[in-house]
Protein backbone atom coordinates (compact mmCIF):
# COMPACT_ATOMS: atom_id res chain seq x y z
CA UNK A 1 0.00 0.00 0.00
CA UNK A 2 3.03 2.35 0.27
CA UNK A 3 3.44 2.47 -3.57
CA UNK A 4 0.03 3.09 -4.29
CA UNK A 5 -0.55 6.08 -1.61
CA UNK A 6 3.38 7.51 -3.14
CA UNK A 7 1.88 7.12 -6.74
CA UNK A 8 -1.47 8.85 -5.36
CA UNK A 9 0.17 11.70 -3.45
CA UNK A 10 2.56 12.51 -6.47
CA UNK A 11 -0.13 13.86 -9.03
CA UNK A 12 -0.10 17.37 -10.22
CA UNK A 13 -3.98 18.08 -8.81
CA UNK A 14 -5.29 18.68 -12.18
CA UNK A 15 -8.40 16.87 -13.35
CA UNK A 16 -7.55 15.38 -16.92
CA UNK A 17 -10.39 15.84 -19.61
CA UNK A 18 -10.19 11.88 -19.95
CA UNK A 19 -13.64 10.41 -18.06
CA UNK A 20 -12.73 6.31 -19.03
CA UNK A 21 -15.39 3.90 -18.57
CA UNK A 22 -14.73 1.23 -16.12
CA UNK A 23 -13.81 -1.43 -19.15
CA UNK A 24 -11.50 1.17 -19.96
CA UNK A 25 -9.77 1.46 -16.49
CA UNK A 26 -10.14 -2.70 -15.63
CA UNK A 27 -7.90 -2.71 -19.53
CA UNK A 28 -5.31 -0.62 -18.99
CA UNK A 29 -4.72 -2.31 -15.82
CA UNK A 30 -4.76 -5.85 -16.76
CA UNK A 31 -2.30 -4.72 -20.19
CA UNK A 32 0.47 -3.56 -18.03
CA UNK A 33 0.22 -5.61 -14.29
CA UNK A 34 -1.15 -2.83 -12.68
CA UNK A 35 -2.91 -2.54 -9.68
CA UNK A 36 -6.93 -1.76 -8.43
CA UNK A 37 -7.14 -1.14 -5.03
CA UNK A 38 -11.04 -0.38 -3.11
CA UNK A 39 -12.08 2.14 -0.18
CA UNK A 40 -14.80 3.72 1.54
CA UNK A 41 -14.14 7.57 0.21
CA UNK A 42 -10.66 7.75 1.53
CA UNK A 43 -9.43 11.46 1.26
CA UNK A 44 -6.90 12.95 -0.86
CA UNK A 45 -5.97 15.56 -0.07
CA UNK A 46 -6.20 17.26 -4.20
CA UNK A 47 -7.75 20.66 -3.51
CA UNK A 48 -8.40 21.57 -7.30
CA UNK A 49 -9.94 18.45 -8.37
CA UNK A 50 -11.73 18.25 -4.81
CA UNK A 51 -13.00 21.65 -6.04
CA UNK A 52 -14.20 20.26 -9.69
CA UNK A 53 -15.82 17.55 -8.41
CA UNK A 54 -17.97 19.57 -5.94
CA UNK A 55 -16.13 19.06 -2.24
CA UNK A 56 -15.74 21.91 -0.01
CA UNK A 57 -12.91 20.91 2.18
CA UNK A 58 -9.74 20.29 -0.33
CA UNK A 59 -10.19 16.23 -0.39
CA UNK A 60 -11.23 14.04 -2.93
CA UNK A 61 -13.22 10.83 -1.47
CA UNK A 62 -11.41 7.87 -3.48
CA UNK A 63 -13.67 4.86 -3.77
CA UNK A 64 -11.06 3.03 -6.25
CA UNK A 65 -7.75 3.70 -7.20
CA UNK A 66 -6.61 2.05 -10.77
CA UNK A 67 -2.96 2.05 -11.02
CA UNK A 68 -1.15 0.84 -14.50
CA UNK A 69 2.66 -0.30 -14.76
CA UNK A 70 4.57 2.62 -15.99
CA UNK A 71 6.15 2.66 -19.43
CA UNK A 72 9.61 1.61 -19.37
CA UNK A 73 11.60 4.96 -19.16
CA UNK A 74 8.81 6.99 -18.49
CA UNK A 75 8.92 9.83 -15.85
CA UNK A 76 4.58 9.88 -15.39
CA UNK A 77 1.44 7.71 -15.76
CA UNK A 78 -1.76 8.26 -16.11
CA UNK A 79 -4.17 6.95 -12.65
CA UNK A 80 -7.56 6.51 -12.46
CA UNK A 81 -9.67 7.09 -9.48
CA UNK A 82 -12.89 6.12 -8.79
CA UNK A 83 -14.20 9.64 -7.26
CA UNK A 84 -17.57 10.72 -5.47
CA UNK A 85 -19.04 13.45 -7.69
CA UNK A 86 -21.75 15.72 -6.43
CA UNK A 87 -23.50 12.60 -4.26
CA UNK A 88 -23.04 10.57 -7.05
CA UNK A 89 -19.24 8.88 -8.79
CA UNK A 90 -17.29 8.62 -11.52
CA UNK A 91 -13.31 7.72 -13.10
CA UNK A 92 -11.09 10.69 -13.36
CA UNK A 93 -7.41 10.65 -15.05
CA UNK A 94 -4.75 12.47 -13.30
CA UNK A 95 -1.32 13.01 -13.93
CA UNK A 96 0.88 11.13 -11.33
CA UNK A 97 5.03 11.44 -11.70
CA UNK A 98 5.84 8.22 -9.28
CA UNK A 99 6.38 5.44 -11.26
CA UNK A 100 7.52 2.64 -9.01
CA UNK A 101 6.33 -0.59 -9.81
CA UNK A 102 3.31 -0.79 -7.04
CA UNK A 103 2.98 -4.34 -8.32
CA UNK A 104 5.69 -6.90 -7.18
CA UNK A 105 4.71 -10.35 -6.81
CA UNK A 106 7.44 -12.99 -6.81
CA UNK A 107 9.98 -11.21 -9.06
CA UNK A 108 12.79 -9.29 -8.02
CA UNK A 109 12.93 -6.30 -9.38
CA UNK A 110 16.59 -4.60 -9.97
């Protein structure tokens, strides 16, 4: 869970035009060995996008967080949150510049 809340806290706060459908999302993650991890409207603390998407207080409620493996070489990935929206949700894109792999199961990375 480290990676995932370093990936999450390393986004530039700007909502993305990009509103992916869940198929979309599930996709990218399966392409790459990414990651989907679930909550009950964790905050994240995003003020802007809190802002977009209707919260007062500066945090984002995350109900899902959709990680994909980083390009090789890149320096940022696109994330995909699963986001409550004026009482109701939706995905949103961000930017995120951590690019660990958040997905390490029984290979040793180098």
């Amino acid at each position: 869970m480290t990676g995932i809340a370093s990936v999450l806290s390393s986004t530039d706060d700007k909502l993305l035009d990009d509103r992916p459908a869940e198929t979309e999302v599930r996709n990218a993650v399966s392409a790459g060995d990414g990651v989907i991890v679930a909550w009950n409207d964790q905050p994240l603390a995003i003020p802007n996008v809190a802002k977009a998407l209707g919260e007062s207080d500066g945090y984002a409620r995350v109900r899902m967080a959709a990680v994909p493996q980083a390009a090789e070489g890149a320096t940022t990935r696109h994330i995909y949150l699963l986001v409550r929206d004026r009482g109701g949700q939706r995905w949103i894109t961000l930017q995120a510049y951590d690019v660990q792999n958040v997905c390490v199961e029984g290979k040793r990375e180098s």
